[in-house]
PDB file of N, CA and C in Angstrom:
ATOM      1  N   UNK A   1     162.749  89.022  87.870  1.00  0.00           N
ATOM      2  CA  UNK A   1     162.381  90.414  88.058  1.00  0.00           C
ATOM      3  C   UNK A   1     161.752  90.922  86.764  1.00  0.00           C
ATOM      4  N   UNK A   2     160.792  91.655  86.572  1.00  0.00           N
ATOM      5  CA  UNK A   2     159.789  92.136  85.866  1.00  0.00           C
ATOM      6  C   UNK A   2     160.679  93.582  85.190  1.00  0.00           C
ATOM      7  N   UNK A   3     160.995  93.183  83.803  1.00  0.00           N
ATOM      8  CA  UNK A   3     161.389  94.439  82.898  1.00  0.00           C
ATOM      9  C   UNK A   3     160.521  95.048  82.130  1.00  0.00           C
ATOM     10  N   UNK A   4     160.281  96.468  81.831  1.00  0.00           N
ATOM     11  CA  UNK A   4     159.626  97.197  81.206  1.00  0.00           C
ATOM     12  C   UNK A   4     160.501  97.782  80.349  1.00  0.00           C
ATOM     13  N   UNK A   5     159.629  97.669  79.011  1.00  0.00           N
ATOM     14  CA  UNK A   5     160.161  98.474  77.785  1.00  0.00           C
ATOM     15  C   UNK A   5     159.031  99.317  77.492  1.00  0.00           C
ATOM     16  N   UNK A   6     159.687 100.503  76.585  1.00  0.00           N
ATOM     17  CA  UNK A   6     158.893 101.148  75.922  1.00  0.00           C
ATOM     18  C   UNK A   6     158.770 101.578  74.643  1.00  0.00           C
ATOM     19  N   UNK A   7     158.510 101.468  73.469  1.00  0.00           N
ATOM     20  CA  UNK A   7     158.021 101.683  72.553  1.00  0.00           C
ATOM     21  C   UNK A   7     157.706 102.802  71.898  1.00  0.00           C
ATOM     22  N   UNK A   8     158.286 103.883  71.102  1.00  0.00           N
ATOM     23  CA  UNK A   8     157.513 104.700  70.726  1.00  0.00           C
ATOM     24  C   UNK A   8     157.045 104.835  69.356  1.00  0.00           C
ATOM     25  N   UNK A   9     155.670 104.713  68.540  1.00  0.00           N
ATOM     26  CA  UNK A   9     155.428 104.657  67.608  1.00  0.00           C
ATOM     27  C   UNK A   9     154.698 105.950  67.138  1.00  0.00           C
ATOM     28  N   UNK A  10     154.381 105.818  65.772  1.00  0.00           N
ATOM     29  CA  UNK A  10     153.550 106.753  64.882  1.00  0.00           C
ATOM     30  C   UNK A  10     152.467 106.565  65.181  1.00  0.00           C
ATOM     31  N   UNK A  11     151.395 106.856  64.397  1.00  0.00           N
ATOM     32  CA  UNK A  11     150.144 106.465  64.554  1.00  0.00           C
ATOM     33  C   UNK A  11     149.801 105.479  64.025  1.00  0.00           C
ATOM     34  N   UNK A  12     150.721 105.271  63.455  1.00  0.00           N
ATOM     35  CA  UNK A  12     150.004 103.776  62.420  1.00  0.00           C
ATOM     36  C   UNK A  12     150.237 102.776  63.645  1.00  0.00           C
ATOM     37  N   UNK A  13     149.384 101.803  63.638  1.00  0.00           N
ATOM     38  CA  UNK A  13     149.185 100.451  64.165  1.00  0.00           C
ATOM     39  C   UNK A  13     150.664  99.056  63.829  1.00  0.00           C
ATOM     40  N   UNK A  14     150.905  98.607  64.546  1.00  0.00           N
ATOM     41  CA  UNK A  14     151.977  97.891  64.894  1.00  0.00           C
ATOM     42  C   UNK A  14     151.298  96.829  64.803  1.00  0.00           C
ATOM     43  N   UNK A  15     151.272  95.147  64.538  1.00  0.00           N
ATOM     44  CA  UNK A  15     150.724  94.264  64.964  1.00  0.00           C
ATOM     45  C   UNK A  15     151.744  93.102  66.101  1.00  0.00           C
ATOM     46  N   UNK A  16     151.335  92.447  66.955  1.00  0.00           N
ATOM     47  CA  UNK A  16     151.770  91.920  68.103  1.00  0.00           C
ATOM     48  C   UNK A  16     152.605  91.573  67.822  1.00  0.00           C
ATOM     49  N   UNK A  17     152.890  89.928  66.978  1.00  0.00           N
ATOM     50  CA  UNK A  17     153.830  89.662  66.721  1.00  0.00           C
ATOM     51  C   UNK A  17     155.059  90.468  65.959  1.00  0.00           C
ATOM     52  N   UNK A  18     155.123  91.652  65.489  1.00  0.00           N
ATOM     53  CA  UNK A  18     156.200  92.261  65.347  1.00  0.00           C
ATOM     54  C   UNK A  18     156.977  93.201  66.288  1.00  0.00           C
ATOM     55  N   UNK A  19     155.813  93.344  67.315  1.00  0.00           N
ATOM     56  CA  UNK A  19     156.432  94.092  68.407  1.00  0.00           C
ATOM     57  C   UNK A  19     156.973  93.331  69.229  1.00  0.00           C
ATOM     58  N   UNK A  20     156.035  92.184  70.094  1.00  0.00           N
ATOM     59  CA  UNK A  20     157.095  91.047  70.302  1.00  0.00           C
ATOM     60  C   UNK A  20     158.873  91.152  69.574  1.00  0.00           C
ATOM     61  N   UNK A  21     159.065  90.875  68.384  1.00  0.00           N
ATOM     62  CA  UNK A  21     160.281  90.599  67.766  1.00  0.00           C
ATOM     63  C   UNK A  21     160.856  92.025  68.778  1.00  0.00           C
ATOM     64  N   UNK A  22     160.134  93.508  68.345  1.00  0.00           N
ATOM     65  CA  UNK A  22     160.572  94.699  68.378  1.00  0.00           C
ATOM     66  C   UNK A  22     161.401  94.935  69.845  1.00  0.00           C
ATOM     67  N   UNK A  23     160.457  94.217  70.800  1.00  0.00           N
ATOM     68  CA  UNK A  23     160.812  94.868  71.838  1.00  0.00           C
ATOM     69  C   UNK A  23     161.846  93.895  72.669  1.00  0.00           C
ATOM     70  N   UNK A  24     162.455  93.044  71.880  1.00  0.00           N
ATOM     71  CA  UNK A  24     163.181  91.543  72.385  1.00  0.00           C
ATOM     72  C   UNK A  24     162.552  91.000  72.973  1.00  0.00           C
ATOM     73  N   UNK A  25     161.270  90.497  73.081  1.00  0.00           N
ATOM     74  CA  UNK A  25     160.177  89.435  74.275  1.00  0.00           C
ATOM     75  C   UNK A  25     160.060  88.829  72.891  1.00  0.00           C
ATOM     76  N   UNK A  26     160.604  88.396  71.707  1.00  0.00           N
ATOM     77  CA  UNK A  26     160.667  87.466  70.893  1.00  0.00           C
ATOM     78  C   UNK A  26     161.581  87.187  69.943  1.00  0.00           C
ATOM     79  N   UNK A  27     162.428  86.125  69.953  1.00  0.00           N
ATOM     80  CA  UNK A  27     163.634  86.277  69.434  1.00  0.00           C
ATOM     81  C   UNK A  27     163.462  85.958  67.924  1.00  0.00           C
ATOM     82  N   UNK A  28     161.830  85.353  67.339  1.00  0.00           N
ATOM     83  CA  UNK A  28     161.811  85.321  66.127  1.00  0.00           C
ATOM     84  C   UNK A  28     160.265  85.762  65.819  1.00  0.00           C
ATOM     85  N   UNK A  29     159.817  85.038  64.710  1.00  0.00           N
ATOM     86  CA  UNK A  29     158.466  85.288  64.494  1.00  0.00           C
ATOM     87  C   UNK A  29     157.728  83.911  64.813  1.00  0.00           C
ATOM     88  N   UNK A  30     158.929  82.513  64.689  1.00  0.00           N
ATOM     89  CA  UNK A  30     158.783  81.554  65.211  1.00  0.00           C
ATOM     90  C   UNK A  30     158.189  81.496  66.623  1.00  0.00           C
ATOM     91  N   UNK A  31     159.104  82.337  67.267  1.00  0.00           N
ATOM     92  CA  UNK A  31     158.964  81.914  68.814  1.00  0.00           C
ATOM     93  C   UNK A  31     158.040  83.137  69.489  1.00  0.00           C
ATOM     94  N   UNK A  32     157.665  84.120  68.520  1.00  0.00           N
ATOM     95  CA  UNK A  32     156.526  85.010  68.989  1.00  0.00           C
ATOM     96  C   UNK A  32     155.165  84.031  68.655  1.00  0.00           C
ATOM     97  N   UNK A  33     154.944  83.085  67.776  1.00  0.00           N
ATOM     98  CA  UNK A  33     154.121  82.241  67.490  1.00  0.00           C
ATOM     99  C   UNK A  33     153.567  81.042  68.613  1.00  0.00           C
ATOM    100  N   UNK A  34     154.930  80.476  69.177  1.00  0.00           N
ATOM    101  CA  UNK A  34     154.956  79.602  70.379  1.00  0.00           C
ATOM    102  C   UNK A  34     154.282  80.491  71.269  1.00  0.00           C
ATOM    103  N   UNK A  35     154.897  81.536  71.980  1.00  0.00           N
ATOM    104  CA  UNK A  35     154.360  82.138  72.606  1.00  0.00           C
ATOM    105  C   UNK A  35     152.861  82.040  72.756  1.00  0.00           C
ATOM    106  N   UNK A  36     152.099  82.968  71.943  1.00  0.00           N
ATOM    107  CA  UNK A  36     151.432  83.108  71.628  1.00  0.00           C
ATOM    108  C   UNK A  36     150.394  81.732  71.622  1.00  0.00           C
ATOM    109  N   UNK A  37     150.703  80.733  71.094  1.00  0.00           N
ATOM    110  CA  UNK A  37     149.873  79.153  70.996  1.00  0.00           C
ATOM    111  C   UNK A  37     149.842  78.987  72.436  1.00  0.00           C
ATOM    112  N   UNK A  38     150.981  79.280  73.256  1.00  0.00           N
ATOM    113  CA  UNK A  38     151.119  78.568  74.730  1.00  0.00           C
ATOM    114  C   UNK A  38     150.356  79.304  75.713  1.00  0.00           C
ATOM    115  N   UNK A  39     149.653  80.331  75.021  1.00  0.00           N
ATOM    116  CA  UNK A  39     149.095  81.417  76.242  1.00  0.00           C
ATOM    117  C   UNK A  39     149.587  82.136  77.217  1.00  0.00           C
ATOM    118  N   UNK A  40     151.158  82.568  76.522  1.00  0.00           N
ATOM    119  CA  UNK A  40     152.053  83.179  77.726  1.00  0.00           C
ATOM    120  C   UNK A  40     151.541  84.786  77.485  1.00  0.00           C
ATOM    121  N   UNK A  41     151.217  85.047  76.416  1.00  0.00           N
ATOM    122  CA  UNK A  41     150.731  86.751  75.966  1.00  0.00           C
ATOM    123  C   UNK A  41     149.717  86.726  76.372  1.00  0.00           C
ATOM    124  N   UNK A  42     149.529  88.306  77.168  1.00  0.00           N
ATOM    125  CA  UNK A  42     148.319  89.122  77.619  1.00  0.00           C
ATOM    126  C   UNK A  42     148.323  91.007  76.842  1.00  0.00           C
ATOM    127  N   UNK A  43     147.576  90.804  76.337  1.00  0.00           N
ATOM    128  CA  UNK A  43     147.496  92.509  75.708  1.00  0.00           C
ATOM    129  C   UNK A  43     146.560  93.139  76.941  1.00  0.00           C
ATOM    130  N   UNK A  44     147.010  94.482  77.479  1.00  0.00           N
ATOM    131  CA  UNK A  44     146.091  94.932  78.616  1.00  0.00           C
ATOM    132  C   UNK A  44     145.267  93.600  79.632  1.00  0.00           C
ATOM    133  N   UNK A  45     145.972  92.775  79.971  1.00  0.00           N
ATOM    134  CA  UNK A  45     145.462  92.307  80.851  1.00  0.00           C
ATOM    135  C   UNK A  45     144.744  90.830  80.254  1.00  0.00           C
ATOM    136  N   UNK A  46     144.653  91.122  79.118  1.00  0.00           N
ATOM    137  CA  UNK A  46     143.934  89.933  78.395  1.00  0.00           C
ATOM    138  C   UNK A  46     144.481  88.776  77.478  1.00  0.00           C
ATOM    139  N   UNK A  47     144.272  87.448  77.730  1.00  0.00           N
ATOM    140  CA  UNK A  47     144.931  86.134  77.107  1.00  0.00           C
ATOM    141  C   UNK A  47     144.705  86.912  75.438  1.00  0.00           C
ATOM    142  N   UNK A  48     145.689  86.411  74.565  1.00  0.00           N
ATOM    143  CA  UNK A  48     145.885  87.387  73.451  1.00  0.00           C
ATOM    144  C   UNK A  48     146.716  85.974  72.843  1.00  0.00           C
ATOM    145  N   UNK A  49     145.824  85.817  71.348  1.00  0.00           N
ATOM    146  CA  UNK A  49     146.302  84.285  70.951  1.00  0.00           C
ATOM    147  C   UNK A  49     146.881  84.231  69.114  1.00  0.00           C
ATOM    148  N   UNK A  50     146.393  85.958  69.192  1.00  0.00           N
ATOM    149  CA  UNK A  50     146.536  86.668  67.537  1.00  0.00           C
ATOM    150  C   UNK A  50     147.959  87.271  67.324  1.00  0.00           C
ATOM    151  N   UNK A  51     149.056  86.630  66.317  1.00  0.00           N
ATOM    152  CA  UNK A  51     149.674  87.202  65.813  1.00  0.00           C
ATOM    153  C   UNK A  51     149.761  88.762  65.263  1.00  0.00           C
ATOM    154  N   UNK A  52     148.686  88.920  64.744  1.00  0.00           N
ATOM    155  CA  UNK A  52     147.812  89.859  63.804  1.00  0.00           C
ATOM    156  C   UNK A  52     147.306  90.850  64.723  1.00  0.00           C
ATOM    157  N   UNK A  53     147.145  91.025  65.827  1.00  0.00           N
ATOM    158  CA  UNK A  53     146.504  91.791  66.516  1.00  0.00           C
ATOM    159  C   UNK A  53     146.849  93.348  66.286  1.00  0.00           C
ATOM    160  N   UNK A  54     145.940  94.121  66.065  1.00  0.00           N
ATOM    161  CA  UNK A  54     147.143  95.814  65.826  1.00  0.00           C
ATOM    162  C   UNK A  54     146.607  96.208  67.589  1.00  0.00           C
ATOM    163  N   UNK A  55     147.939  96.484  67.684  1.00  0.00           N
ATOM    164  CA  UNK A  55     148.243  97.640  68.683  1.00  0.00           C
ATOM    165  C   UNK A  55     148.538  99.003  68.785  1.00  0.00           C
ATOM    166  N   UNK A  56     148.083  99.286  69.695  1.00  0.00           N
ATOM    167  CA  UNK A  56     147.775 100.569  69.790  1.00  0.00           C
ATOM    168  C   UNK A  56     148.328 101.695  70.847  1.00  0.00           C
ATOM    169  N   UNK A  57     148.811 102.623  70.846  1.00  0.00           N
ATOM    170  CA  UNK A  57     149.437 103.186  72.244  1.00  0.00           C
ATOM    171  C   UNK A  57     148.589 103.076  73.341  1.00  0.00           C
ATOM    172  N   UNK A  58     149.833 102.829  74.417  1.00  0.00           N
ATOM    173  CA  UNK A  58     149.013 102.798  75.428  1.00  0.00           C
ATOM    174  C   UNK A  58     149.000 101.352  75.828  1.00  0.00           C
ATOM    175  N   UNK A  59     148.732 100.618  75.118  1.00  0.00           N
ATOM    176  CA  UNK A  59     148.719  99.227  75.036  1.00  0.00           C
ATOM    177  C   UNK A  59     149.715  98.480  76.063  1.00  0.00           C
ATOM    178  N   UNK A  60     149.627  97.326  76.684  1.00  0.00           N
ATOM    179  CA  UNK A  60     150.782  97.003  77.586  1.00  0.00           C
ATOM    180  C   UNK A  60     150.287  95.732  77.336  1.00  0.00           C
ATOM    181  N   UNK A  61     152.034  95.243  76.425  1.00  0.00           N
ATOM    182  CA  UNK A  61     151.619  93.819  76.843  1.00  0.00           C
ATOM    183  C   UNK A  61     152.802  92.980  77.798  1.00  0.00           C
ATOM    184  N   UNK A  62     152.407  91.857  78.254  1.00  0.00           N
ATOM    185  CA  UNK A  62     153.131  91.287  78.773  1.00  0.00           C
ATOM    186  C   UNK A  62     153.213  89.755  78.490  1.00  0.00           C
ATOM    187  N   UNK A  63     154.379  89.439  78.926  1.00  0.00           N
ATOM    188  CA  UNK A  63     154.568  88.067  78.345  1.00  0.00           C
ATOM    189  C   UNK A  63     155.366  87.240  79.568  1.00  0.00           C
ATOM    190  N   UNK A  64     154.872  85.823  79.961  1.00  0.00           N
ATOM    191  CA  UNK A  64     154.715  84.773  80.590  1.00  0.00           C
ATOM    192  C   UNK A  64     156.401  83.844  80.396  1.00  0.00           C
ATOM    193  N   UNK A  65     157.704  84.595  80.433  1.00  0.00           N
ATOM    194  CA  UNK A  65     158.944  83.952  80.259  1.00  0.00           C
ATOM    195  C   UNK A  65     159.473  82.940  81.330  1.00  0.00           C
ATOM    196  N   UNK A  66     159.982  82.241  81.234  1.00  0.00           N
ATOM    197  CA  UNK A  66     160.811  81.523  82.240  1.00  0.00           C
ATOM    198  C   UNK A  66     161.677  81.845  83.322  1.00  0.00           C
ATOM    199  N   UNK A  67     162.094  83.312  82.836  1.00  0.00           N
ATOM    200  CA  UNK A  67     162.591  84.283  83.641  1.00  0.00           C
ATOM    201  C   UNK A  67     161.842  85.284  84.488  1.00  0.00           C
ATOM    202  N   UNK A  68     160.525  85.049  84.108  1.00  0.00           N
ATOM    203  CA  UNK A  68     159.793  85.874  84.987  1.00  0.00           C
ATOM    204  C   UNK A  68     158.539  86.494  83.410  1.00  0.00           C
ATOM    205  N   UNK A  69     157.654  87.311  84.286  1.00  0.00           N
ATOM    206  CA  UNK A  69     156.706  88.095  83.429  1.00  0.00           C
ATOM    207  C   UNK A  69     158.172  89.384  83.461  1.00  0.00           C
ATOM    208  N   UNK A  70     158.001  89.984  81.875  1.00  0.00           N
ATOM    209  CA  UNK A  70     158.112  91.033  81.005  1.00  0.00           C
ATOM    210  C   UNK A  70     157.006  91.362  80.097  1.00  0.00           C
ATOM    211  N   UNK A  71     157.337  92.793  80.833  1.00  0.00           N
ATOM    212  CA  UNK A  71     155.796  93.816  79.765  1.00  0.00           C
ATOM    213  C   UNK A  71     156.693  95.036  79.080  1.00  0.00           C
ATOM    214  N   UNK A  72     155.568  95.224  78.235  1.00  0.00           N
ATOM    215  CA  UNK A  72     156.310  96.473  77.179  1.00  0.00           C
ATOM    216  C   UNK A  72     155.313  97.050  76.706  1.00  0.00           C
ATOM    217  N   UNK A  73     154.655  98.339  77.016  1.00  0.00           N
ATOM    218  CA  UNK A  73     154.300  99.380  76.464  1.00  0.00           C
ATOM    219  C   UNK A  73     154.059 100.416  75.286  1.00  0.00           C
ATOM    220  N   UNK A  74     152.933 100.205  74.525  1.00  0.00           N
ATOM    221  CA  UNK A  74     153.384 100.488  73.308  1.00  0.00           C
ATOM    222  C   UNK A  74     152.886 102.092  73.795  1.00  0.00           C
ATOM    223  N   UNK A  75     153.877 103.348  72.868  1.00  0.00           N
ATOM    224  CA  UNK A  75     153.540 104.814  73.501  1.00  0.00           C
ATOM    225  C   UNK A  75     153.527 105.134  72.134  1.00  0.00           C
ATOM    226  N   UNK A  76     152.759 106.153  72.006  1.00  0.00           N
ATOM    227  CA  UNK A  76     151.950 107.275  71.041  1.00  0.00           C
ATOM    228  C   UNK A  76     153.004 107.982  70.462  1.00  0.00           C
TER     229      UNK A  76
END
């Protein structure tokens, strides 16, 4: 079953792999990395292969688990 989180940030920019960690869809920076190499991350809809990526509100990403897809929302 498909869980949604949400996020609420400043304006400053977040980058993926720490929100991953942030939002528990990564239990390290290790395994936000795997992720990420394996092509389980989509930012808005899109294969997303950058650690580094800044995000932005609004943003929804989702991630490709064994347990199912989980997405999380980054909000303004």
């Amino acid at each position: 079953m498909p869980h949604t989180g949400h996020v609420t940030r400043s304006d400053d920019p977040i980058r993926l792999g720490q929100f991953l960690k942030l939002v528990n869809l990564a239990e390290s920076g290790g395994h936000a990395r795997a992720l990420l190499d394996d092509g389980a991350v989509t930012v808005n809809g899109e294969p997303e292969t950058r650690r580094g990526r800044q995000l932005r509100p609004g943003d929804v990403v989702e991630v490709d688990l064994p347990t199912g897809v989980e997405s999380a929302t980054v909000e303004g």
